[in-house]
Every structure is written in structure tokens, then in C-alpha cells.
N, C-alpha and C. Protein backbone atom coordinates (compact mmCIF):
# COMPACT_ATOMS: atom_id res chain seq x y z
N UNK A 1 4.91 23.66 -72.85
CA UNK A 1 4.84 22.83 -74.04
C UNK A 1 6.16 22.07 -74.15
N UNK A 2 6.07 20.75 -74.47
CA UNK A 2 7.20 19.80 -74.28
C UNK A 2 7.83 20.10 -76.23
N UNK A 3 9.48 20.15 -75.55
CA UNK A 3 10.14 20.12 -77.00
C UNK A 3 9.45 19.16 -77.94
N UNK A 4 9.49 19.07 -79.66
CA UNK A 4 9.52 18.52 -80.58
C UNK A 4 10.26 17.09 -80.11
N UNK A 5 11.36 17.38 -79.90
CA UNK A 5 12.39 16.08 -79.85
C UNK A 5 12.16 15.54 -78.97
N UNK A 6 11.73 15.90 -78.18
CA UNK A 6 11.54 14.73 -76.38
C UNK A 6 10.50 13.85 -76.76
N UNK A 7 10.52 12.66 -76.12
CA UNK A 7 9.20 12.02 -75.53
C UNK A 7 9.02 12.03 -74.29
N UNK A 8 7.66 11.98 -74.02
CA UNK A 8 7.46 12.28 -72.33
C UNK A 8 6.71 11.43 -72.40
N UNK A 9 6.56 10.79 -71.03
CA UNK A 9 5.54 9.61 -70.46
C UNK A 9 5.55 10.22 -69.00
N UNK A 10 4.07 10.14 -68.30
CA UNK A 10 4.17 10.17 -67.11
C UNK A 10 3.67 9.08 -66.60
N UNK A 11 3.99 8.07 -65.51
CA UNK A 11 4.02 7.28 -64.87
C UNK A 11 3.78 7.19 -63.60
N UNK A 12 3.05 6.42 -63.07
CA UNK A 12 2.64 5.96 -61.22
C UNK A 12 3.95 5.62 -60.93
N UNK A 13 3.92 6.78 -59.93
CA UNK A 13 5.43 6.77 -59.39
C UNK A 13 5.95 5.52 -58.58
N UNK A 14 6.87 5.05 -58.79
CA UNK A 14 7.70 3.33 -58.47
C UNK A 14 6.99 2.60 -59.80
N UNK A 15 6.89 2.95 -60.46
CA UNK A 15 6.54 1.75 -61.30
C UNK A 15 6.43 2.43 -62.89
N UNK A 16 6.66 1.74 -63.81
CA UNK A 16 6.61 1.78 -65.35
C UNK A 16 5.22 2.10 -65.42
N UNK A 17 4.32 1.75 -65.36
CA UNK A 17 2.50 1.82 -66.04
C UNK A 17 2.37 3.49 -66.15
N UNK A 18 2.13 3.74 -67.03
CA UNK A 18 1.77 4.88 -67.36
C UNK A 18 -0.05 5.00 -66.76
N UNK A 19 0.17 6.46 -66.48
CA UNK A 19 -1.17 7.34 -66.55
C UNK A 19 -2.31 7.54 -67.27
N UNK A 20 -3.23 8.17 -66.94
CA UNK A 20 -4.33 8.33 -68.23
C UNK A 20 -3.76 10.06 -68.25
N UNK A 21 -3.94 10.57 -69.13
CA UNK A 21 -4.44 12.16 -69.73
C UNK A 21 -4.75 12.54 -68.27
N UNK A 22 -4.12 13.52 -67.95
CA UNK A 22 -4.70 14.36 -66.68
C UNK A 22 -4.84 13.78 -65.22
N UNK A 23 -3.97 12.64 -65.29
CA UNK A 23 -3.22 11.93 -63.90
C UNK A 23 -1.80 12.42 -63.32
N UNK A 24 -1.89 12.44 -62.37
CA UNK A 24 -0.40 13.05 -62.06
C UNK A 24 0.46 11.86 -61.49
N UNK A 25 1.69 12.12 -62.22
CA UNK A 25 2.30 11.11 -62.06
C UNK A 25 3.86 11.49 -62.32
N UNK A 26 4.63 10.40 -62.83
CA UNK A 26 6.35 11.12 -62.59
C UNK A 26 6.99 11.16 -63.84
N UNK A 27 7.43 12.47 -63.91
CA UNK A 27 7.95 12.86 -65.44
C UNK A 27 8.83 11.94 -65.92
N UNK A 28 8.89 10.99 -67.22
CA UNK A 28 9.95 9.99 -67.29
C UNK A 28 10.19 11.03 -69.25
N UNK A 29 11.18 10.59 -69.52
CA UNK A 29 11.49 11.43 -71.12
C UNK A 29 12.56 10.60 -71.70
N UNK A 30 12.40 11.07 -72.85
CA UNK A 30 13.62 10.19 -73.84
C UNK A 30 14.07 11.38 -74.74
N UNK A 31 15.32 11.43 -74.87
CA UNK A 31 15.79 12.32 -75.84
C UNK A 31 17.01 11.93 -76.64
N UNK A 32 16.77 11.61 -77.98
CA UNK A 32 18.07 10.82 -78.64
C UNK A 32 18.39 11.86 -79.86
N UNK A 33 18.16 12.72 -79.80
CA UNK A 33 19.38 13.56 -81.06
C UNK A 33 20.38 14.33 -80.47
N UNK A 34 20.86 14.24 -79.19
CA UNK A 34 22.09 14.88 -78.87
C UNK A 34 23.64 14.47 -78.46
N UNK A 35 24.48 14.80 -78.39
CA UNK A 35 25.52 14.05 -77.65
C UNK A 35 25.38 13.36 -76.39
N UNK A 36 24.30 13.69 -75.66
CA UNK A 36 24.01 12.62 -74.71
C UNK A 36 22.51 12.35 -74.01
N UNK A 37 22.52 10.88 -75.05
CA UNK A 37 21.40 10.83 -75.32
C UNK A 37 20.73 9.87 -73.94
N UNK A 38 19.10 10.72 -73.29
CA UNK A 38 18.71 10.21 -72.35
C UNK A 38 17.79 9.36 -72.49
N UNK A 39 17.45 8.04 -72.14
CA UNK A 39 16.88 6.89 -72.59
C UNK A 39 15.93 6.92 -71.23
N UNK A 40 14.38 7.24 -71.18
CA UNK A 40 13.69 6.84 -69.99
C UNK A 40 14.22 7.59 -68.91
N UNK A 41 14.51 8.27 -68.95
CA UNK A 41 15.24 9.26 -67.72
C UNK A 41 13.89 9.86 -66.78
N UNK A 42 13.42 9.18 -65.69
CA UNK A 42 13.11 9.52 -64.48
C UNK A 42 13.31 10.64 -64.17
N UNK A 43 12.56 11.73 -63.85
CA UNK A 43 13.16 13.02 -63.31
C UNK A 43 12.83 12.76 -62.02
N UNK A 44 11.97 12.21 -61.70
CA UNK A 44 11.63 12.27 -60.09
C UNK A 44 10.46 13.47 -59.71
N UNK A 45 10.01 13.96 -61.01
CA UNK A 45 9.02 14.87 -60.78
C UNK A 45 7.78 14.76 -60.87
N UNK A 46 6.60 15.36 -60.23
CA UNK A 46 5.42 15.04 -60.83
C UNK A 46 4.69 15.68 -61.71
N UNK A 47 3.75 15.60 -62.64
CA UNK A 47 2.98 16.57 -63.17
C UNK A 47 2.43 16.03 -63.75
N UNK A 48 1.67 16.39 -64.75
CA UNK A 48 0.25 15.61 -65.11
C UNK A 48 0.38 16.32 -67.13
N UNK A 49 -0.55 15.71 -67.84
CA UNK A 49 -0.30 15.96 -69.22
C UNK A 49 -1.86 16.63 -69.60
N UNK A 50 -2.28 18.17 -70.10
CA UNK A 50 -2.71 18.65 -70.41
C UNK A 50 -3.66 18.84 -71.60
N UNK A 51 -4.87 17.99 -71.83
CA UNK A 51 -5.47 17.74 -72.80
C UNK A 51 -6.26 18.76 -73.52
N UNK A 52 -5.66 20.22 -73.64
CA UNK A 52 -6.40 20.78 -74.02
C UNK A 52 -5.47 21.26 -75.42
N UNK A 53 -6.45 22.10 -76.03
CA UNK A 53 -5.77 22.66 -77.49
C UNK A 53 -4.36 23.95 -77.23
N UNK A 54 -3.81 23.98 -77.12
CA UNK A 54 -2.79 25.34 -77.29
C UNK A 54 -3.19 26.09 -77.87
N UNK A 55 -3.18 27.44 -76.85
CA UNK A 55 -3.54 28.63 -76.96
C UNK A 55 -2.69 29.34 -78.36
N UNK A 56 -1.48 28.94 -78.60
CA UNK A 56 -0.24 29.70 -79.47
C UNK A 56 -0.36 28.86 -81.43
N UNK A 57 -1.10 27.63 -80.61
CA UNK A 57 -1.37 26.52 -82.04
C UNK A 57 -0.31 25.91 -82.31
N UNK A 58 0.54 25.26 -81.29
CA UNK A 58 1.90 24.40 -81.47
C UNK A 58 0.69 22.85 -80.70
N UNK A 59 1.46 22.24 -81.69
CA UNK A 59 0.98 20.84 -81.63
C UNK A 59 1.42 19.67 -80.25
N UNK A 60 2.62 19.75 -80.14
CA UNK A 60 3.18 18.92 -79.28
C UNK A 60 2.45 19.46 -77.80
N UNK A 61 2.65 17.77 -76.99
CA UNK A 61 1.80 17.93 -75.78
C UNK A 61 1.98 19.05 -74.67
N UNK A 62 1.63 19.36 -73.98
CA UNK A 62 1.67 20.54 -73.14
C UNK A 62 1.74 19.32 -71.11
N UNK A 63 2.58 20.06 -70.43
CA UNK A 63 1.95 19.52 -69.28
C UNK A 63 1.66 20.61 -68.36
N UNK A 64 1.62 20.72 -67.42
CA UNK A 64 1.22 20.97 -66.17
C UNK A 64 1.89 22.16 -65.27
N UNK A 65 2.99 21.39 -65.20
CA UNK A 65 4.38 21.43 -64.66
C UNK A 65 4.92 21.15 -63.41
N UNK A 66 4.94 21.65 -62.53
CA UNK A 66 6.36 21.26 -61.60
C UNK A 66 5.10 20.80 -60.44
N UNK A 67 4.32 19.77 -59.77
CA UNK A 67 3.40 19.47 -58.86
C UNK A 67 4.41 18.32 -57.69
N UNK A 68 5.26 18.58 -57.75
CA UNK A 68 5.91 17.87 -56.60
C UNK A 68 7.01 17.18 -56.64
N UNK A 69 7.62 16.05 -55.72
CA UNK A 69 8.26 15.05 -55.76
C UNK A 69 7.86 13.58 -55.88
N UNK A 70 8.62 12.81 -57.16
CA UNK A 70 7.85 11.41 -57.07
C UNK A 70 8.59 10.85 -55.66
N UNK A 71 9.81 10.98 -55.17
CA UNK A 71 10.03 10.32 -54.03
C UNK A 71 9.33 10.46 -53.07
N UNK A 72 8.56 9.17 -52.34
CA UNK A 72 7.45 8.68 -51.60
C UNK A 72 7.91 8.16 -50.23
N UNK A 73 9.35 7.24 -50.26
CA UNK A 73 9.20 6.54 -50.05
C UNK A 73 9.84 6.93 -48.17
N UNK A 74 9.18 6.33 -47.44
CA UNK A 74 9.74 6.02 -46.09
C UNK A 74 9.43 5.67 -44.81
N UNK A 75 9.88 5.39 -43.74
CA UNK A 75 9.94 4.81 -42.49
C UNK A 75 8.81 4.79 -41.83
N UNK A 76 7.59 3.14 -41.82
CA UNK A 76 6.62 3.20 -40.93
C UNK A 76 7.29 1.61 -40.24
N UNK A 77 6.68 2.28 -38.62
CA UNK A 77 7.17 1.24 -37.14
C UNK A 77 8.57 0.48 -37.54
N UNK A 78 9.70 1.78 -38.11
CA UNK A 78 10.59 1.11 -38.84
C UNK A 78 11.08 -0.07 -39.55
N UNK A 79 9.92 0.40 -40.52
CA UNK A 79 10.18 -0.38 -41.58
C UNK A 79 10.34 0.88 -43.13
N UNK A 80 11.00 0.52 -43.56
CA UNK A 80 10.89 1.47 -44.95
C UNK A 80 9.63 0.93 -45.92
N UNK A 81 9.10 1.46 -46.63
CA UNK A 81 8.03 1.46 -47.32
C UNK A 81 8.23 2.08 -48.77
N UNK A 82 8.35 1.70 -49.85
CA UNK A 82 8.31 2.18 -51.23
C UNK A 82 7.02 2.50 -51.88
N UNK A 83 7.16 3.04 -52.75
CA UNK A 83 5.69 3.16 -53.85
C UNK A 83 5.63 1.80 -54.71
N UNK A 84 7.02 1.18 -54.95
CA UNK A 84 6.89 0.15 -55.57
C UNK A 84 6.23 -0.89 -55.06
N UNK A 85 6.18 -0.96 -53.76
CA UNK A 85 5.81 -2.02 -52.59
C UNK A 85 4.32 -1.83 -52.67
N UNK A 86 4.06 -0.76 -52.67
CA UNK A 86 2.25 -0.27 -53.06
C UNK A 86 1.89 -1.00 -54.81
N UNK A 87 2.48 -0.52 -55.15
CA UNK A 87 2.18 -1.18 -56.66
C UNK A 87 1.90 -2.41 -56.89
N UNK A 88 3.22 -3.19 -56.45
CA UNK A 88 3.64 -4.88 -56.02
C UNK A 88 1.54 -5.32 -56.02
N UNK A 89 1.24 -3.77 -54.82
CA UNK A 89 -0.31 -5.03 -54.13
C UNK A 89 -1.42 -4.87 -55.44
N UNK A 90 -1.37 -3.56 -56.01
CA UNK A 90 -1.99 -3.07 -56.96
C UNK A 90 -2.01 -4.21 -58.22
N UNK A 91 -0.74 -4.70 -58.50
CA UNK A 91 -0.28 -5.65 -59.83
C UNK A 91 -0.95 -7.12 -59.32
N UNK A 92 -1.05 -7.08 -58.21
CA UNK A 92 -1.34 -8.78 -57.69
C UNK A 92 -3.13 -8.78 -57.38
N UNK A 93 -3.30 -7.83 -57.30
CA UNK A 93 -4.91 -7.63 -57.00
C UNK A 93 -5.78 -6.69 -57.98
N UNK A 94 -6.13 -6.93 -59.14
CA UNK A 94 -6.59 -6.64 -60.31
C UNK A 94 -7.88 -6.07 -59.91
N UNK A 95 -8.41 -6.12 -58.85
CA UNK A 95 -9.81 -5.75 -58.42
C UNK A 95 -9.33 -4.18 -57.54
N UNK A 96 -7.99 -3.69 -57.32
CA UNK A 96 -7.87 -2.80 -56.80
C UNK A 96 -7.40 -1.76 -57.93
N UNK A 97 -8.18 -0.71 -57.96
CA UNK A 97 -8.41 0.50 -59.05
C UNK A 97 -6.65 1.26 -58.85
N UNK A 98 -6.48 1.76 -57.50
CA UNK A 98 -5.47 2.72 -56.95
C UNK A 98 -5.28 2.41 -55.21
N UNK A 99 -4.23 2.28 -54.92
CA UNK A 99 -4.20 2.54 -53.38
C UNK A 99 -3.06 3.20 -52.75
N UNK A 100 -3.16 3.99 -51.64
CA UNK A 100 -2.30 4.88 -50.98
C UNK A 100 -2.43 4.63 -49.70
N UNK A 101 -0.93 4.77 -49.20
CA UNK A 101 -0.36 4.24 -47.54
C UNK A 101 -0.60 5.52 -47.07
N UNK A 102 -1.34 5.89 -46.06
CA UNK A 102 -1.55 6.88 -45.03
C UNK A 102 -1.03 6.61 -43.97
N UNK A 103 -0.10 7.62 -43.41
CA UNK A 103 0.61 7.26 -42.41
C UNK A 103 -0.01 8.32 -41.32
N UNK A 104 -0.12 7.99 -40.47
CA UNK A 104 -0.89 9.24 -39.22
C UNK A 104 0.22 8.86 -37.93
N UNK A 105 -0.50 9.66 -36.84
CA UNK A 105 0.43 9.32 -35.74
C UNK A 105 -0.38 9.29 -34.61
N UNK A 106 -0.82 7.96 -33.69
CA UNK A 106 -2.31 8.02 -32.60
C UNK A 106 -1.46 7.43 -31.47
N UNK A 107 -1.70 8.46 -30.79
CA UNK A 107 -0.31 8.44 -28.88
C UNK A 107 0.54 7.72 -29.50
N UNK A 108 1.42 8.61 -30.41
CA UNK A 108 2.85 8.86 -30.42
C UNK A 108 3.13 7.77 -31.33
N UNK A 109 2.46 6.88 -31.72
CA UNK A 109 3.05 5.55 -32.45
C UNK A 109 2.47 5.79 -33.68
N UNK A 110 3.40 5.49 -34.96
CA UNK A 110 2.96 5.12 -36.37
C UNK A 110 1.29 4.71 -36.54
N UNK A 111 0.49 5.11 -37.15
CA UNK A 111 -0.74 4.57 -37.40
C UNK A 111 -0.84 4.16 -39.23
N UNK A 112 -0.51 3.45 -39.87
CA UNK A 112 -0.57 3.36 -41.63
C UNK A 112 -2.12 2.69 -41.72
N UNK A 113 -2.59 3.22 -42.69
CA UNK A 113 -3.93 2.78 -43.63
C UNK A 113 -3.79 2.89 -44.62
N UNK A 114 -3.91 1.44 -45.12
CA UNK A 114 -3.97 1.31 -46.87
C UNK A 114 -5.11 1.61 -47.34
N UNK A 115 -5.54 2.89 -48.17
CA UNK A 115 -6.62 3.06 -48.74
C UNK A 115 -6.42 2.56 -50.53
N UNK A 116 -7.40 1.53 -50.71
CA UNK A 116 -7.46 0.72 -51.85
C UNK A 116 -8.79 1.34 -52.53
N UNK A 117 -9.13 1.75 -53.91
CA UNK A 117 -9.67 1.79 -54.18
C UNK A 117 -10.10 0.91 -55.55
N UNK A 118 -11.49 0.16 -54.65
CA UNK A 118 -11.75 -1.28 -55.47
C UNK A 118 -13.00 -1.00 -56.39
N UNK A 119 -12.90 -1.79 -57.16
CA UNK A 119 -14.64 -1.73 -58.20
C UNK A 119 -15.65 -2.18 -57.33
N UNK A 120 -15.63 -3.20 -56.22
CA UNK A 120 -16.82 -3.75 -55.73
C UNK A 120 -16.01 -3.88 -53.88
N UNK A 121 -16.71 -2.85 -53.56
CA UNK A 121 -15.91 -3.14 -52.13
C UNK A 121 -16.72 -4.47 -51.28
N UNK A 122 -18.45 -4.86 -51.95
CA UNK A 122 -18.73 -6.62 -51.80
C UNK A 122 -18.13 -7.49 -51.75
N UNK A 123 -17.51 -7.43 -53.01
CA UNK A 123 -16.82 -8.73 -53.55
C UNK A 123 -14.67 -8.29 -52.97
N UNK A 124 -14.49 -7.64 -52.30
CA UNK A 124 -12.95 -7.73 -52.02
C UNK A 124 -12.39 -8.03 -50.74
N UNK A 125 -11.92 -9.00 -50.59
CA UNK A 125 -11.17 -9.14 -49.26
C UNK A 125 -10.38 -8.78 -48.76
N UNK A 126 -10.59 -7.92 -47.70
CA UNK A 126 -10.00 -6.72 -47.06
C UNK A 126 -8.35 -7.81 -46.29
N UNK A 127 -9.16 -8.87 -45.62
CA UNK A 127 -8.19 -9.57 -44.93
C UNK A 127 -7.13 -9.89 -45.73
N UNK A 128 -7.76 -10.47 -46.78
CA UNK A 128 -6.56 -11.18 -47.80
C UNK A 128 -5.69 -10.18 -48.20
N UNK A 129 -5.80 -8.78 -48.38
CA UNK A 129 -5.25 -8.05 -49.25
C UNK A 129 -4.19 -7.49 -47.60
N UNK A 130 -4.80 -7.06 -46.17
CA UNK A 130 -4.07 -7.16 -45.04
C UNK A 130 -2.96 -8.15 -44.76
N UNK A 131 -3.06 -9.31 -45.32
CA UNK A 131 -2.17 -10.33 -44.69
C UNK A 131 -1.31 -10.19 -45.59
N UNK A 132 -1.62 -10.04 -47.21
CA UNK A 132 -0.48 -10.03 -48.07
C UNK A 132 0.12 -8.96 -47.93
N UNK A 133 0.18 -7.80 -47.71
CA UNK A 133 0.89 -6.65 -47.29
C UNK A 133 1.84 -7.43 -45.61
N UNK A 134 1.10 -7.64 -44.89
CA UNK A 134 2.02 -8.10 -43.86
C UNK A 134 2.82 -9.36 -44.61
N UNK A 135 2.54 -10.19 -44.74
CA UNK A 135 3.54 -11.32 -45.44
C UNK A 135 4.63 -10.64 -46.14
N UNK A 136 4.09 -10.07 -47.06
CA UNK A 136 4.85 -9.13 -48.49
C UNK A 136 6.25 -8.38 -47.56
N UNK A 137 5.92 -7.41 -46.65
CA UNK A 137 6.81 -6.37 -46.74
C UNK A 137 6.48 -5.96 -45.07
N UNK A 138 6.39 -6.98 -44.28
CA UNK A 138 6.57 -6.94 -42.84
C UNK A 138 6.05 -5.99 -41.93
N UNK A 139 4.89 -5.37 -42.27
CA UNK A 139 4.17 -4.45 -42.16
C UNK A 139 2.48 -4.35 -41.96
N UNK A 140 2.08 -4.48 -40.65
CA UNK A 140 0.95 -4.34 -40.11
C UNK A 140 0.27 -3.10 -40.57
N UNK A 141 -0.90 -3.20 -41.31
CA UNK A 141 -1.40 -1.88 -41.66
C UNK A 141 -3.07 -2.25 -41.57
N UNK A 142 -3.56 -1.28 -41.21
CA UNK A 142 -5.12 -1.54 -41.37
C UNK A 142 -5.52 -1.19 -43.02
N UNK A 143 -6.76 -1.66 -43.08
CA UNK A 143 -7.22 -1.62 -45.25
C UNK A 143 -8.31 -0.65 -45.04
N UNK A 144 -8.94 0.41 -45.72
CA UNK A 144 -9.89 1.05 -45.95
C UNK A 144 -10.10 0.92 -46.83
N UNK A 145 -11.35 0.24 -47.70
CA UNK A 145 -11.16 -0.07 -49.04
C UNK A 145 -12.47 1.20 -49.12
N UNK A 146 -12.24 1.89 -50.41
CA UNK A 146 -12.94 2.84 -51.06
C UNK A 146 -13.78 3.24 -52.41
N UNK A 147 -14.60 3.82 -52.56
CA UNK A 147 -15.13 3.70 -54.00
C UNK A 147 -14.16 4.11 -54.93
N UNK A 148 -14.13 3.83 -56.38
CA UNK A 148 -13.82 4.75 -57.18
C UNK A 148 -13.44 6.02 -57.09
N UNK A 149 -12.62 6.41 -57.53
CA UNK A 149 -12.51 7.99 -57.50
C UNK A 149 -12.63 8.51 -56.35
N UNK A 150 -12.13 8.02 -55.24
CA UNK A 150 -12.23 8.69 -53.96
C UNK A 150 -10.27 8.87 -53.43
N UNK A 151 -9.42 8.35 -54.00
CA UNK A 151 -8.30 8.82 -53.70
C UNK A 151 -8.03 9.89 -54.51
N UNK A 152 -7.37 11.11 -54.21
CA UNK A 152 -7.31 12.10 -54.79
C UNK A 152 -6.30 12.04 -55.68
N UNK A 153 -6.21 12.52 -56.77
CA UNK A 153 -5.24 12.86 -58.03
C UNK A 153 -4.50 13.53 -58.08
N UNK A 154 -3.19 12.77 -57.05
CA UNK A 154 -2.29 14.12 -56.99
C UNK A 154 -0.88 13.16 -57.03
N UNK A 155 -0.57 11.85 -57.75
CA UNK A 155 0.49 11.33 -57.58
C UNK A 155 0.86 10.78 -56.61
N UNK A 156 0.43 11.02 -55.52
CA UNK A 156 0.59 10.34 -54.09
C UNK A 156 0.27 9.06 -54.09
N UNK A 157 1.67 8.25 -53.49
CA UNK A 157 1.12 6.53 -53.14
C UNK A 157 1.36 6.50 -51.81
N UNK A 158 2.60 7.36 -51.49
CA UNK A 158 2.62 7.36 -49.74
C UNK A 158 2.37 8.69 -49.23
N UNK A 159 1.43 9.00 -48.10
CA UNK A 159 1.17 9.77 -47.75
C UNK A 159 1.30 10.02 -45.82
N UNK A 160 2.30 10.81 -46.14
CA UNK A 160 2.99 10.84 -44.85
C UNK A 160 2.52 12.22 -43.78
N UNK A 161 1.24 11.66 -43.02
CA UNK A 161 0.60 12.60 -42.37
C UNK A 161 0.90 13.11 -40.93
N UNK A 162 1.97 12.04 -40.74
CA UNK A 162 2.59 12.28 -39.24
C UNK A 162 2.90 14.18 -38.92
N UNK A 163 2.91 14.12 -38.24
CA UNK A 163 3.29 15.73 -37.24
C UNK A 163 4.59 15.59 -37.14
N UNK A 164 5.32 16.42 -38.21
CA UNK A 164 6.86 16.73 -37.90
C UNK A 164 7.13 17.50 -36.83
N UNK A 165 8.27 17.28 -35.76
CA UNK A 165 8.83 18.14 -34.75
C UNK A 165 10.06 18.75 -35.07
């Protein structure tokens, strides 16, 4: 259960837009009655906000708690890659719900897939949304565009599937 005095927002990690109820996303808080007072403070954490009633009958929101790291961000066919850079495509393409960089590894070389999840995978152009990622941020990636609700809810924008050695 989150203090009285805090505010909490959780947020799509690289970016301000807040979550719905029961999205996981990155702990951001404000706390102004102390000697040092934290304004929007990023923890870098993830967790999600808990819509149910409290068991004890304290009012203030409840979360989750500790579900990971918001830091996402890194190195495909060396290039660096952000969550913000994912967002960037998300903010410019209004027809894309959520999307996540999958990074794999096929004979030994980087493999990335942008999985976009669109309202009408008819009506979206896979190419257009490919070239602006390459234009954007120098980065060849194939598009899997997906239904609704098919990327999983776990805060993830980059998903780094490579085989560590």
C-alpha cells in the first residue's frame, strides 16, 4: 500500500503516458512534504497498480510491487535501441495499440522484430511503419503486426532474446 503523502503514476517505460489499472509499467512518484522534496522521480522500476479493495480497509492505492527493471534499452547490429525510440513509432502511428522490439539471434547475427499491435492489421502498413523505423533510428527490423492483446503485459518494450555466453 502506497504512503498517504506520495503520488504514484506508473508509466510505459521511456515515455510520460501513463498506464491503465493493472498495466505494468515504471514506478514514477512525487513526494513534497519533506526536506527533500521528489518531483516525478523515476525509479526505474516496474510494477503495475492493484484494483482491488484492501484487505486491512486503508484507502490509498495498493501496487504490485517489485516486477523488474524499466531499463530496456540496448545494442541491435550495433546500434543502441531505446524504449523511447519504440514509443517515438507508437506516438506517430495512432493505429498502433502497443509494440515491442524482439531481439533473437539466427547463425550468430542479431535478428529484431517489431511486434506492433494494431486495431486493423487490413488497414496498416507494415512497409510504411518498416521504413520509418529504418529512416528514424538506422535500424533494419522486420514488422509482425498483431491482434490486440497479443503482446504480453509485462512492461516490456525491448525484449532481448539473444543467448547470453
Amino acid at each position: 500500500i502506497v504512503e498517504e503523502n506520495i503520488i504514484l503514476e506508473i508509466v510505459k517505460p521511456g515515455s510520460n503516458q501513463q498506464v491503465r489499472k493493472g498495466e505494468v509499467g515504471e514506478v514514477v512518484i512525487t513526494k513534497l512534504n519533506n526536506p527533500y522534496p521528489m518531483i516525478r522521480l523515476a525509479t526505474g522500476d516496474l510494477s503495475a497498480i492493484i484494483d482491488e479493495p484492501r484487505p486491512c480497509g486503508r484507502t490509498n492505492i495498493r501496487i504490485k510491487g517489485w516486477m523488474g527493471r524499466a531499463e530496456q534499452s540496448t545494442k541491435v547490429k550495433g546500434i543502441f535501441v531505446t524504449p523511447e525510440q519504440i514509443n517515438k513509432l507508437t506516438n506517430t502511428y495512432k493505429e498502433i495499440i502497443k509494440a515491442r522490439l524482439v531481439i533473437e539471434s539466427k547463425d550468430f547475427l542479431d535478428d529484431p522484430v517489431l511486434v506492433c499491435e494494431v486495431k486493423d492489421i487490413n488497414k496498416t502498413n507494415e512497409e510504411e511503419i518498416k521504413n520509418f523505423f529504418k529512416n528514424q533510428f538506422k535500424l533494419n527490423t522486420r514488422i509482425s503486426l498483431v491482434e490486440i492483446g497479443e503482446i504480453v503485459n509485462d512492461g516490456k518494450v525491448i525484449e532481448d532474446k539473444r543467448i547470453k555466453k
